[in-house]
PDB file of N, CA and C in Angstrom:
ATOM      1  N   UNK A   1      61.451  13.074  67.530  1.00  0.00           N
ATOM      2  CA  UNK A   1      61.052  13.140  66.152  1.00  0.00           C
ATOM      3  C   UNK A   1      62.258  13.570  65.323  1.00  0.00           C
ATOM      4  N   UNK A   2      62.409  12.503  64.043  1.00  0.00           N
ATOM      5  CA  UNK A   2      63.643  13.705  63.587  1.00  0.00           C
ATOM      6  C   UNK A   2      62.978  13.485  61.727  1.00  0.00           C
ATOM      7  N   UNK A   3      63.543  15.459  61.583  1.00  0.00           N
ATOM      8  CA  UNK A   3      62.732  15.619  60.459  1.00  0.00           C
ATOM      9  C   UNK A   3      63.876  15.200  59.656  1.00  0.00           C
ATOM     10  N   UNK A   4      64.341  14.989  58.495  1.00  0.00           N
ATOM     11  CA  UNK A   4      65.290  14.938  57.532  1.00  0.00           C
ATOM     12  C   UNK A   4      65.063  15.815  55.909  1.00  0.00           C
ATOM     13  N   UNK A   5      65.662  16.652  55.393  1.00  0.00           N
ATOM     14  CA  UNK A   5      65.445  17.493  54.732  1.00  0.00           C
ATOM     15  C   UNK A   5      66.666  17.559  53.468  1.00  0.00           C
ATOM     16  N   UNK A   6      66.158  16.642  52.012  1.00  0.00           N
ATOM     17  CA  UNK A   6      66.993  16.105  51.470  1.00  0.00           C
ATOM     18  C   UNK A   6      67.889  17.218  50.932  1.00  0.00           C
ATOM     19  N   UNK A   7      69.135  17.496  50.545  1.00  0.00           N
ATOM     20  CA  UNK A   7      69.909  18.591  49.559  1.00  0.00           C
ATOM     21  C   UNK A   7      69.611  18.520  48.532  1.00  0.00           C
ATOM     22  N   UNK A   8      69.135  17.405  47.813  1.00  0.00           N
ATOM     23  CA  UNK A   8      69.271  17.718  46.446  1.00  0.00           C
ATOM     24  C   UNK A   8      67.852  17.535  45.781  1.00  0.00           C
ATOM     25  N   UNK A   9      68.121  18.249  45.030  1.00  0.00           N
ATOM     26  CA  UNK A   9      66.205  18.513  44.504  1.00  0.00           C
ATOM     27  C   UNK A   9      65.680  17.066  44.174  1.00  0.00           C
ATOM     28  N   UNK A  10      64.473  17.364  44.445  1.00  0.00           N
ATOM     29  CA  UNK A  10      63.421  16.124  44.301  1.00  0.00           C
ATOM     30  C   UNK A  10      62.332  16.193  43.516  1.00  0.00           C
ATOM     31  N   UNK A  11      62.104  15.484  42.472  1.00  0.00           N
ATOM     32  CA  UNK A  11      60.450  15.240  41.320  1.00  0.00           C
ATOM     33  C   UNK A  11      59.652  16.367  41.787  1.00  0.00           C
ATOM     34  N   UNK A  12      58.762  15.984  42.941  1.00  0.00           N
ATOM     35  CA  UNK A  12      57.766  16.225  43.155  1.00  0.00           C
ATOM     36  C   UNK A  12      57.796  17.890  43.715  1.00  0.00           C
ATOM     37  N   UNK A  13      57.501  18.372  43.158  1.00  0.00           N
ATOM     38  CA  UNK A  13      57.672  20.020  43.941  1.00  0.00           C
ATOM     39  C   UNK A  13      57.062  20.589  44.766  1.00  0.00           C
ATOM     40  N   UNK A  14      55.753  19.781  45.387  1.00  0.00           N
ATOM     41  CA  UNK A  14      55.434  19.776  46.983  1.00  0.00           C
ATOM     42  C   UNK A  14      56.233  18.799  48.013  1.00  0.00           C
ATOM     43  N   UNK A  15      57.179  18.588  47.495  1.00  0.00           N
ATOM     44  CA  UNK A  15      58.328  17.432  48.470  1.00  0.00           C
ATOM     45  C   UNK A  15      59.364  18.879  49.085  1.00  0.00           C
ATOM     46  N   UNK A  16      59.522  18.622  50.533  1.00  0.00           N
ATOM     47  CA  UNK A  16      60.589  19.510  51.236  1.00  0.00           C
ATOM     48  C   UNK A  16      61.854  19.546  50.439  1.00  0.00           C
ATOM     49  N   UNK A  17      62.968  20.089  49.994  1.00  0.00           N
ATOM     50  CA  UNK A  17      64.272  19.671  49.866  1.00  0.00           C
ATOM     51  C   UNK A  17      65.028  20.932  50.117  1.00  0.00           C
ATOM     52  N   UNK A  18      66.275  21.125  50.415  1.00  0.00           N
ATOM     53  CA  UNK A  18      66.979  22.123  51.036  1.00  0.00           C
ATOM     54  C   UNK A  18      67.531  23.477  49.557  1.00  0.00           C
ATOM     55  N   UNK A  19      67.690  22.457  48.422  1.00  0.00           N
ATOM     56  CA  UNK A  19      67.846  23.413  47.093  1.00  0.00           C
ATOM     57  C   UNK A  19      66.837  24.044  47.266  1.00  0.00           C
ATOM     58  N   UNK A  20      65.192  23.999  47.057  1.00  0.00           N
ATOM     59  CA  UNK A  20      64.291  24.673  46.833  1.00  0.00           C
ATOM     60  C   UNK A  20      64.014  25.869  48.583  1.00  0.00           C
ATOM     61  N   UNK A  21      64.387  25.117  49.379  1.00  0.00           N
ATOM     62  CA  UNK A  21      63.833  25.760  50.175  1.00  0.00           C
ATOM     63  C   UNK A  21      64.980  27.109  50.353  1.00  0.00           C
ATOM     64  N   UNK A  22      65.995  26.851  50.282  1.00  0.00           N
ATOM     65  CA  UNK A  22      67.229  28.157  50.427  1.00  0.00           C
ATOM     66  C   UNK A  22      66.934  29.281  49.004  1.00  0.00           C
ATOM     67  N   UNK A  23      65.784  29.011  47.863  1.00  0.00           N
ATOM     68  CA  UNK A  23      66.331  29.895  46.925  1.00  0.00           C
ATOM     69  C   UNK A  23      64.996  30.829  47.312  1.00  0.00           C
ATOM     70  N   UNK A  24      64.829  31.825  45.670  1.00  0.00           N
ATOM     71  CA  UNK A  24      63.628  32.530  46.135  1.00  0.00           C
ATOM     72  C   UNK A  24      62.438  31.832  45.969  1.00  0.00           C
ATOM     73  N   UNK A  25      61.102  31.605  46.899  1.00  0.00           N
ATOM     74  CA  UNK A  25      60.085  31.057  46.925  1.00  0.00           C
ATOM     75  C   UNK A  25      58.788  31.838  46.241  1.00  0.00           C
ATOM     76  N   UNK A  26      58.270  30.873  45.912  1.00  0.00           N
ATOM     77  CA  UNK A  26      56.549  31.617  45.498  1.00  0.00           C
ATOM     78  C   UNK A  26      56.279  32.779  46.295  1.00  0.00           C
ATOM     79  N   UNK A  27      55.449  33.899  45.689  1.00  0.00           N
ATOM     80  CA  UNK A  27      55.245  34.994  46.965  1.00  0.00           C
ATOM     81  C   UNK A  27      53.724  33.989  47.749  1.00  0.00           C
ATOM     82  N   UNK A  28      53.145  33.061  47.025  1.00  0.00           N
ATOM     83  CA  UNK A  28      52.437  32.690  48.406  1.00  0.00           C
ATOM     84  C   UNK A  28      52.861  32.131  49.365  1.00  0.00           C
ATOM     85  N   UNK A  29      54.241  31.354  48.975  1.00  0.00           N
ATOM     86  CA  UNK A  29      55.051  30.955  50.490  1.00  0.00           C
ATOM     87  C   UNK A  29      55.623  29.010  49.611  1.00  0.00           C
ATOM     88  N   UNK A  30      56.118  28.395  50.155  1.00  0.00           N
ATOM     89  CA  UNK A  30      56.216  26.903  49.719  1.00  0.00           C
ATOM     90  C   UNK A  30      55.011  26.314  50.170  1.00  0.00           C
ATOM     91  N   UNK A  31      55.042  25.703  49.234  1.00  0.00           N
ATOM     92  CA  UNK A  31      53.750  24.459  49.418  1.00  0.00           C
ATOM     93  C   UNK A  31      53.355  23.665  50.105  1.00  0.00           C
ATOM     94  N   UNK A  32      55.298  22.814  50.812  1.00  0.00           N
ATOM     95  CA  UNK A  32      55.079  22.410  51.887  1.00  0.00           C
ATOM     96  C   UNK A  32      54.746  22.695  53.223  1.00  0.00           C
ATOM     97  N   UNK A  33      55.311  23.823  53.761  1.00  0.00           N
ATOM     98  CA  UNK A  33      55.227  25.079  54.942  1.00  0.00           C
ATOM     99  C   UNK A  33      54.025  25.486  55.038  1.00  0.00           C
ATOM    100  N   UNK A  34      53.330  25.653  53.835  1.00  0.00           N
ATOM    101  CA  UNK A  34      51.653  26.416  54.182  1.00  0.00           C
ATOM    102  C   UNK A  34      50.794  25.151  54.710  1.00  0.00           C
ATOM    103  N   UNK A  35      51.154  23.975  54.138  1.00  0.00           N
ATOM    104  CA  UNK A  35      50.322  22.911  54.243  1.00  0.00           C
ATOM    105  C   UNK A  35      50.268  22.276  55.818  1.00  0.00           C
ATOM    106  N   UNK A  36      51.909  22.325  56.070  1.00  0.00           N
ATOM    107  CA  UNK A  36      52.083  22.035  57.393  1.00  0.00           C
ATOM    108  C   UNK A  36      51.420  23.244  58.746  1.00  0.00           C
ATOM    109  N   UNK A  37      51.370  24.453  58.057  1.00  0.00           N
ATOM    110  CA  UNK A  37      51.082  25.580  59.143  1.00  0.00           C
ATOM    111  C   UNK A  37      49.334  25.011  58.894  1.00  0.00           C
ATOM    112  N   UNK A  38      48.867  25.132  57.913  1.00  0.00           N
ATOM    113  CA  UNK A  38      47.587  24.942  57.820  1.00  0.00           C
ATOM    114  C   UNK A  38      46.941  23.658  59.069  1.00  0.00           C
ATOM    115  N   UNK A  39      47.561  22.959  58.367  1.00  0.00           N
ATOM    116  CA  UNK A  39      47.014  21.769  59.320  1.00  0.00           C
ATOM    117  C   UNK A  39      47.621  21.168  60.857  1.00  0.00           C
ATOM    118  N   UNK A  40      48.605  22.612  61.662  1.00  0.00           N
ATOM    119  CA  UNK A  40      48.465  22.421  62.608  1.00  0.00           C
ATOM    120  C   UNK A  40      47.702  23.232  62.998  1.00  0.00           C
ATOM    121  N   UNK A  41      47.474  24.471  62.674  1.00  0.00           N
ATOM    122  CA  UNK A  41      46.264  25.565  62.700  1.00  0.00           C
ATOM    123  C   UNK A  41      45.038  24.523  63.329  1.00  0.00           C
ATOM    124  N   UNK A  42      44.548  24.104  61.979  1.00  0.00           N
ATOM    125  CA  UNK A  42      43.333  22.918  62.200  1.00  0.00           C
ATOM    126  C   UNK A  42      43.122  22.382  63.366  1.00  0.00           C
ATOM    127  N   UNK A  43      43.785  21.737  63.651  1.00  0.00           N
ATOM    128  CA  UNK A  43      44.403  20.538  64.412  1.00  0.00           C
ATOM    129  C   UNK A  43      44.655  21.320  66.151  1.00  0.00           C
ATOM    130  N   UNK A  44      45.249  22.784  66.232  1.00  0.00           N
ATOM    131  CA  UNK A  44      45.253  23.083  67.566  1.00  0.00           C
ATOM    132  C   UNK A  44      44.249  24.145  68.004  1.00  0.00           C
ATOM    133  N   UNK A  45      43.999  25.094  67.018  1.00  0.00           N
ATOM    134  CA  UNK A  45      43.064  26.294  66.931  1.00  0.00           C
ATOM    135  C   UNK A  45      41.924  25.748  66.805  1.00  0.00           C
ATOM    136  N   UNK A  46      41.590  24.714  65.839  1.00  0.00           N
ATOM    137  CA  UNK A  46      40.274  24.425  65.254  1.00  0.00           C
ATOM    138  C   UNK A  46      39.477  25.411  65.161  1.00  0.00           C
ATOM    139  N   UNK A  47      39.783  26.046  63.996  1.00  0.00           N
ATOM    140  CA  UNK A  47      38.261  27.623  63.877  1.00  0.00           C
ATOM    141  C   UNK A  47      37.311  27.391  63.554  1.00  0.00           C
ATOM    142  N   UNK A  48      36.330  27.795  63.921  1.00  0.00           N
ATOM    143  CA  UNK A  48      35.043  27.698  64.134  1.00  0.00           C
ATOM    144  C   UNK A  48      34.118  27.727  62.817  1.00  0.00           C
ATOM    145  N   UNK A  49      34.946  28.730  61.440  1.00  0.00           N
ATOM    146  CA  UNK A  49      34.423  28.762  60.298  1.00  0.00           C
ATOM    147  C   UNK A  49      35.079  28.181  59.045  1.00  0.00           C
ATOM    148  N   UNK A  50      34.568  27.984  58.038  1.00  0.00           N
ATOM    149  CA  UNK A  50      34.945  26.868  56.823  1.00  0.00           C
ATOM    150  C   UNK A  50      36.227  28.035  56.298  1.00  0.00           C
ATOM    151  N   UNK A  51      35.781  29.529  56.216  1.00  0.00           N
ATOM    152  CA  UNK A  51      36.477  30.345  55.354  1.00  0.00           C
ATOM    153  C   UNK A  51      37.537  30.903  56.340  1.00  0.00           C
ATOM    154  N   UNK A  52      39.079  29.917  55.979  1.00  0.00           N
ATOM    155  CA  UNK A  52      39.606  31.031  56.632  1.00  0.00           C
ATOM    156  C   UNK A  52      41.166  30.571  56.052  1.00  0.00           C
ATOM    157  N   UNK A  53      42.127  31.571  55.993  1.00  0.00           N
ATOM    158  CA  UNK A  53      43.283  31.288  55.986  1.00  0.00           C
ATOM    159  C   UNK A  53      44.424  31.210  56.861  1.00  0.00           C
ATOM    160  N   UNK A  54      46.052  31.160  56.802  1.00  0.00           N
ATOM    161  CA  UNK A  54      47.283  31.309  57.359  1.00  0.00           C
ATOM    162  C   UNK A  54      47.704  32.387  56.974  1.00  0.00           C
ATOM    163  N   UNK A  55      48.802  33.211  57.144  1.00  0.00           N
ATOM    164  CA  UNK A  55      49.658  34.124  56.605  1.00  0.00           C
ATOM    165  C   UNK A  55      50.955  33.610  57.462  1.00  0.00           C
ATOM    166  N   UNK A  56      52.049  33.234  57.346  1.00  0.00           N
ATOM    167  CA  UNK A  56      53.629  33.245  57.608  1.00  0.00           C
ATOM    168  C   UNK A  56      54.276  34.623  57.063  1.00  0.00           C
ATOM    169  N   UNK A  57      54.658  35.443  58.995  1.00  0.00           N
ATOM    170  CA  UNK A  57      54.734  36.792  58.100  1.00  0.00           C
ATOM    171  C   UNK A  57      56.619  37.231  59.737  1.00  0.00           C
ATOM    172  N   UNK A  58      57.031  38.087  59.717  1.00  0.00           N
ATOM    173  CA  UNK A  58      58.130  37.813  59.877  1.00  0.00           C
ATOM    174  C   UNK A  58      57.888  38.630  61.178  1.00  0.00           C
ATOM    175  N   UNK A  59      56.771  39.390  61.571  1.00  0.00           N
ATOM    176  CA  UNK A  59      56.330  40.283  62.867  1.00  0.00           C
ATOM    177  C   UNK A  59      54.974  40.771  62.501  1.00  0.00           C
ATOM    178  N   UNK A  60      54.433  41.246  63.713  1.00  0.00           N
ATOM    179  CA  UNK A  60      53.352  41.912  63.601  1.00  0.00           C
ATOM    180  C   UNK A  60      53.368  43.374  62.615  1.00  0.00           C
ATOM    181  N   UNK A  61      54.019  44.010  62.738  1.00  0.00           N
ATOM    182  CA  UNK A  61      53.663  44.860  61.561  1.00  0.00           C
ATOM    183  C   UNK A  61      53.508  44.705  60.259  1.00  0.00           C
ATOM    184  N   UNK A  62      55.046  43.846  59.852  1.00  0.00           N
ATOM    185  CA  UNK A  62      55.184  42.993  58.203  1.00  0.00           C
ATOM    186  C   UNK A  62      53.707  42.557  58.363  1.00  0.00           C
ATOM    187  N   UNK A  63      52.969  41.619  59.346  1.00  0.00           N
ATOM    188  CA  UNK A  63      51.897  40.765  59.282  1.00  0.00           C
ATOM    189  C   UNK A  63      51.031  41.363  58.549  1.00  0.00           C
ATOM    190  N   UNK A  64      50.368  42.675  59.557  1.00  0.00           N
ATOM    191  CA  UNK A  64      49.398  43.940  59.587  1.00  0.00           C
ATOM    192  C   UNK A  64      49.450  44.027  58.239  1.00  0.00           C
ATOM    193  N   UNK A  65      50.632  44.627  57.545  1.00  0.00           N
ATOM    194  CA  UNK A  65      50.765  45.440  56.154  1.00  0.00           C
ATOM    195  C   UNK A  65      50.447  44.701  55.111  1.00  0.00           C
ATOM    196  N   UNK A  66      51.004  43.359  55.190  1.00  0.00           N
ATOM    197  CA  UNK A  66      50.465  41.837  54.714  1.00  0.00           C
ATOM    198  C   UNK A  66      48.990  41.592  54.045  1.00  0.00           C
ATOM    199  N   UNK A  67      48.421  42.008  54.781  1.00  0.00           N
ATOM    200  CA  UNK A  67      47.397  41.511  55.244  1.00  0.00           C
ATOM    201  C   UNK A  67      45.991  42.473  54.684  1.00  0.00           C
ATOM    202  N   UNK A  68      47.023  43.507  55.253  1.00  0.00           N
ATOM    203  CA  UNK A  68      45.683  45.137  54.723  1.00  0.00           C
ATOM    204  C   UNK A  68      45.943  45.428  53.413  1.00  0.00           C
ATOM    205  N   UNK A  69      47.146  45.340  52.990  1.00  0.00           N
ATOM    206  CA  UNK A  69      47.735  46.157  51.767  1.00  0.00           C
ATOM    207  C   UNK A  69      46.849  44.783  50.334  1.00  0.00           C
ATOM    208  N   UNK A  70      46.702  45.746  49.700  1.00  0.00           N
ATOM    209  CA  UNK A  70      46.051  45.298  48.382  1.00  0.00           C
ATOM    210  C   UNK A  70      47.063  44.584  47.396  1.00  0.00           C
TER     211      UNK A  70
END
């Protein structure tokens, strides 16, 4: 498989490109990355309920604090 990941910014701002992805991102994460974690989630986990989310977090504690903290 080969992914290709353009340098220079692109229209659409759910499109991958290497400008957007190297600067600072949304605090919910890029658009593309959640979409892709989401739907391999789906796809290998398959959870059992309608309500549920991802978190992309850098270890289990960052995760934990993530997660609990308000």
């Amino acid at each position: 498989m080969r992914i290709e990941i353009p340098r220079k910014p692109v229209q659409d701002p759910d499109e991958l490109n290497l400008t957007t992805a190297l600067q600072y991102s949304p605090v919910t994460g890029l658009p593309r990355t959640k979409a892709f974690i989401r739907e391999f989630t789906e796809r290998i986990y398959a959870p059992l309920y309608d309500d549920w989310t991802t978190i992309v977090h850098a270890g289990s504690t960052e995760g934990c604090g993530s997660s609990f903290s308000s």
